[in-house]
Protein backbone atom coordinates (compact mmCIF):
# COMPACT_ATOMS: atom_id res chain seq x y z
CA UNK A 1 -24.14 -4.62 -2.68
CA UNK A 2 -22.32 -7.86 -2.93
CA UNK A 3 -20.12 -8.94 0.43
CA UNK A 4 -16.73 -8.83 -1.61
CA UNK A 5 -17.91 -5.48 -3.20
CA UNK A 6 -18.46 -4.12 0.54
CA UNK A 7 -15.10 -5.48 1.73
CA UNK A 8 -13.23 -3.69 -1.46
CA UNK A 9 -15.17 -0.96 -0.57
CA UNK A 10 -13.97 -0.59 3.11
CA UNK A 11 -10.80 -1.62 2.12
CA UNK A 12 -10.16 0.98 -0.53
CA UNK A 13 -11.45 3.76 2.20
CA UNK A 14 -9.03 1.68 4.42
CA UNK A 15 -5.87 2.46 2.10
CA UNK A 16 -6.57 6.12 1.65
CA UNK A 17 -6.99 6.79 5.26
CA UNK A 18 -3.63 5.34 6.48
CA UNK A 19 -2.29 7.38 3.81
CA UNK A 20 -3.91 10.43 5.03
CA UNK A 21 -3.23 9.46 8.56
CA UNK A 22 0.64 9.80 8.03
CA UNK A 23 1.19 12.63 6.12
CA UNK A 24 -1.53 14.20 8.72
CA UNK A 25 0.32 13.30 11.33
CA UNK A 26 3.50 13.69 10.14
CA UNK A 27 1.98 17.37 9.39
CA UNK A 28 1.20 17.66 12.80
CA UNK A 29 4.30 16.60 14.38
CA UNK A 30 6.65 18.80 12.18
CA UNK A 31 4.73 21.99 12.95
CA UNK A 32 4.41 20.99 17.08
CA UNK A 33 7.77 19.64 17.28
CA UNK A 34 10.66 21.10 20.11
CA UNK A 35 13.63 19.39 20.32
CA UNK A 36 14.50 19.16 24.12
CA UNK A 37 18.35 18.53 23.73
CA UNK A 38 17.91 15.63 24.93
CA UNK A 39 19.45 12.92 22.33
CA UNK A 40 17.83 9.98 22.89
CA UNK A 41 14.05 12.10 22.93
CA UNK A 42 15.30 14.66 19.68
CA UNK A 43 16.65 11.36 17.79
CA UNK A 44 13.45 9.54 18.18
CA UNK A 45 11.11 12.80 17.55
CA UNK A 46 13.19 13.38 13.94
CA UNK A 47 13.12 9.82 13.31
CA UNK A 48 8.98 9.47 13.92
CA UNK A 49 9.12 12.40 11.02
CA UNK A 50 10.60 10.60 8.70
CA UNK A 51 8.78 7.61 9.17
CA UNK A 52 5.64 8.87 8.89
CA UNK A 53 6.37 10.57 5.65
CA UNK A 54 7.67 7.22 4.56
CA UNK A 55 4.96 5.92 5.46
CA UNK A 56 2.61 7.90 3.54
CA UNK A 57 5.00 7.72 0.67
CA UNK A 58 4.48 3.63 0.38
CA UNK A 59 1.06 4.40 0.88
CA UNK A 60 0.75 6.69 -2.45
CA UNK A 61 3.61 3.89 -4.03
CA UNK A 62 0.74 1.29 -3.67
CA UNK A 63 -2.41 3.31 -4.47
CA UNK A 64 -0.29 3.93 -7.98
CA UNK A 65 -0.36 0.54 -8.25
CA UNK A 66 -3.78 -0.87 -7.61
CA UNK A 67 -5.41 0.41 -10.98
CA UNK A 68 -2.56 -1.65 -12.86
CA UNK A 69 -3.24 -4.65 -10.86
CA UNK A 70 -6.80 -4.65 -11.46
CA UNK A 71 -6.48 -3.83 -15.13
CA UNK A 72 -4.50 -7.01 -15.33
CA UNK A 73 -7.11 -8.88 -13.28
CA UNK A 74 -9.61 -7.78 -16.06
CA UNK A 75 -7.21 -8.77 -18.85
CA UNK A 76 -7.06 -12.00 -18.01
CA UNK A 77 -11.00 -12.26 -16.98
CA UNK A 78 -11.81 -11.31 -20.24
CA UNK A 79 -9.17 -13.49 -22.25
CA UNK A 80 -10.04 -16.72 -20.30
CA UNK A 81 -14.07 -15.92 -20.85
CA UNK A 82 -13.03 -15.68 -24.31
CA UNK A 83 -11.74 -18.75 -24.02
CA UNK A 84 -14.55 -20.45 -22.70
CA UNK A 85 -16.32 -19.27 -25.36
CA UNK A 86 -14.49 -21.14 -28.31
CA UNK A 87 -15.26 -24.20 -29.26
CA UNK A 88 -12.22 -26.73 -29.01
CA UNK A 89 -11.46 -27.59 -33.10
CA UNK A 90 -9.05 -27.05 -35.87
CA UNK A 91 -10.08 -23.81 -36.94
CA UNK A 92 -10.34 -21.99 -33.23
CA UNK A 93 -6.95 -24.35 -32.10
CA UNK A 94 -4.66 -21.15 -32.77
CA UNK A 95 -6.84 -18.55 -31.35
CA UNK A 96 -7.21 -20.75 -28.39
CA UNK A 97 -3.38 -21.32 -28.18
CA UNK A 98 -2.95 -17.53 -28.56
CA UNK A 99 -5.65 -16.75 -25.98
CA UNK A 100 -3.76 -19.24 -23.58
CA UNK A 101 -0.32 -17.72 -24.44
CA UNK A 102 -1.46 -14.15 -23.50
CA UNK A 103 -3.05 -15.18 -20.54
CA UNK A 104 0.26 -17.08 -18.97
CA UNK A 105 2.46 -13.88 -20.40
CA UNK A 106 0.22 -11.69 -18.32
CA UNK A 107 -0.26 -13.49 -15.04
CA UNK A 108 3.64 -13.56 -14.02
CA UNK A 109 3.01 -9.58 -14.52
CA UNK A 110 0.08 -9.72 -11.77
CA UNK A 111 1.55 -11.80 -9.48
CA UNK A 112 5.03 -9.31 -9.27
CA UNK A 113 2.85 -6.07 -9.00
CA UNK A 114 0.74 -7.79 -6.42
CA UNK A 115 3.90 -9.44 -4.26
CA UNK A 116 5.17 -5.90 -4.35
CA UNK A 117 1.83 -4.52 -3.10
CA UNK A 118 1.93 -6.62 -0.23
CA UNK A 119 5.47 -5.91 0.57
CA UNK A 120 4.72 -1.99 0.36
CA UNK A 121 1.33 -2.33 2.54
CA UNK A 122 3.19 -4.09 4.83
CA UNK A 123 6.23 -1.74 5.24
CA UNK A 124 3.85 0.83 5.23
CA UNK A 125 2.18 -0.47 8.35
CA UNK A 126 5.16 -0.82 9.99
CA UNK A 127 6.55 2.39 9.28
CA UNK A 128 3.36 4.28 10.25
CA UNK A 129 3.18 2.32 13.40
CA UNK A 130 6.93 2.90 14.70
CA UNK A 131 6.61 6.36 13.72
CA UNK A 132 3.62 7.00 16.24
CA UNK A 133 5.57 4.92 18.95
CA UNK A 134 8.57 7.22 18.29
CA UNK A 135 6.81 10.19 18.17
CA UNK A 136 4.85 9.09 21.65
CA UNK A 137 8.14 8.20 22.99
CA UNK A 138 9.90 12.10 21.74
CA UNK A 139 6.73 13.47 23.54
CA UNK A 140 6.91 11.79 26.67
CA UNK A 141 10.70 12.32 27.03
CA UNK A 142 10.15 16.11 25.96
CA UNK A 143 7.58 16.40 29.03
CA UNK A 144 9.64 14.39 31.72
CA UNK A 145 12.40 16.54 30.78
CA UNK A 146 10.45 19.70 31.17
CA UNK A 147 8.41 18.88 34.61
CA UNK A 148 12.36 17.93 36.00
């Protein structure tokens, strides 16, 4: 196995895990959860909920995505090996123009799936990680409120 094929491959596990991660814990939290009646530790334990379920959400969002994106990677592999493969003449001029035309139709396609990959990953990250600092947080708060 290739390097890049190794680092798709732990990436890909990566992906599905974080999704799993927040609807797990998200899961968890809903079913464990006591609100203490105190505001600031109920606000942030409902909020954590949320979030991870958003979370998990973007996380299914972007695995929709990823099939398209390489699809269109392939698409344009195969058109511009295609184009390698004509010779540069009268005859092949149009193919090759239509080749090339296909090829720059389909690559401002890729690049707007992928931005919006990258924006969902990285809300995603963000979500997941403020929902276990808010769920920490609703936790703690819960505890100190019970001990005193």
């Amino acid at each position: 196995m290739s390097n890049i094929k190794a680092a798709q491959d732990v990436h890909h596990k990566l992906e599905f895990y974080l999704v799993a991660v927040a609807f797990t814990t998200a899961a968890f939290a809903i079913q464990t959860g006591r609100f203490s009646g105190f505001v600031i530790g109920d606000a942030a334990e409902a909020l954590s909920w949320v979030l991870l379920v958003a979370s998990g959400i973007l996380g299914l969002l972007r695995l929709e995505y990823i099939p398209v994106a390489y699809r269109l990677h392939h698409y344009i592999q195969v058109q511009e090996q295609s184009l390698n493969q004509h010779e540069d003449n009268d005859e092949q001029h149009n193919a090759i123009a239509a080749l090339k035309a296909q090829v720059a139709e389909t690559e401002p396609k890729l690049k707007e799936i992928e931005g919006k990959n990258q924006a969902r990953y990285a809300w995603q990250k963000r979500l997941l990680v403020i929902g276990f600092g808010l769920l920490l947080v609703a936790r703690v708060v819960a505890q100190i409120i019970a001990h005193y």
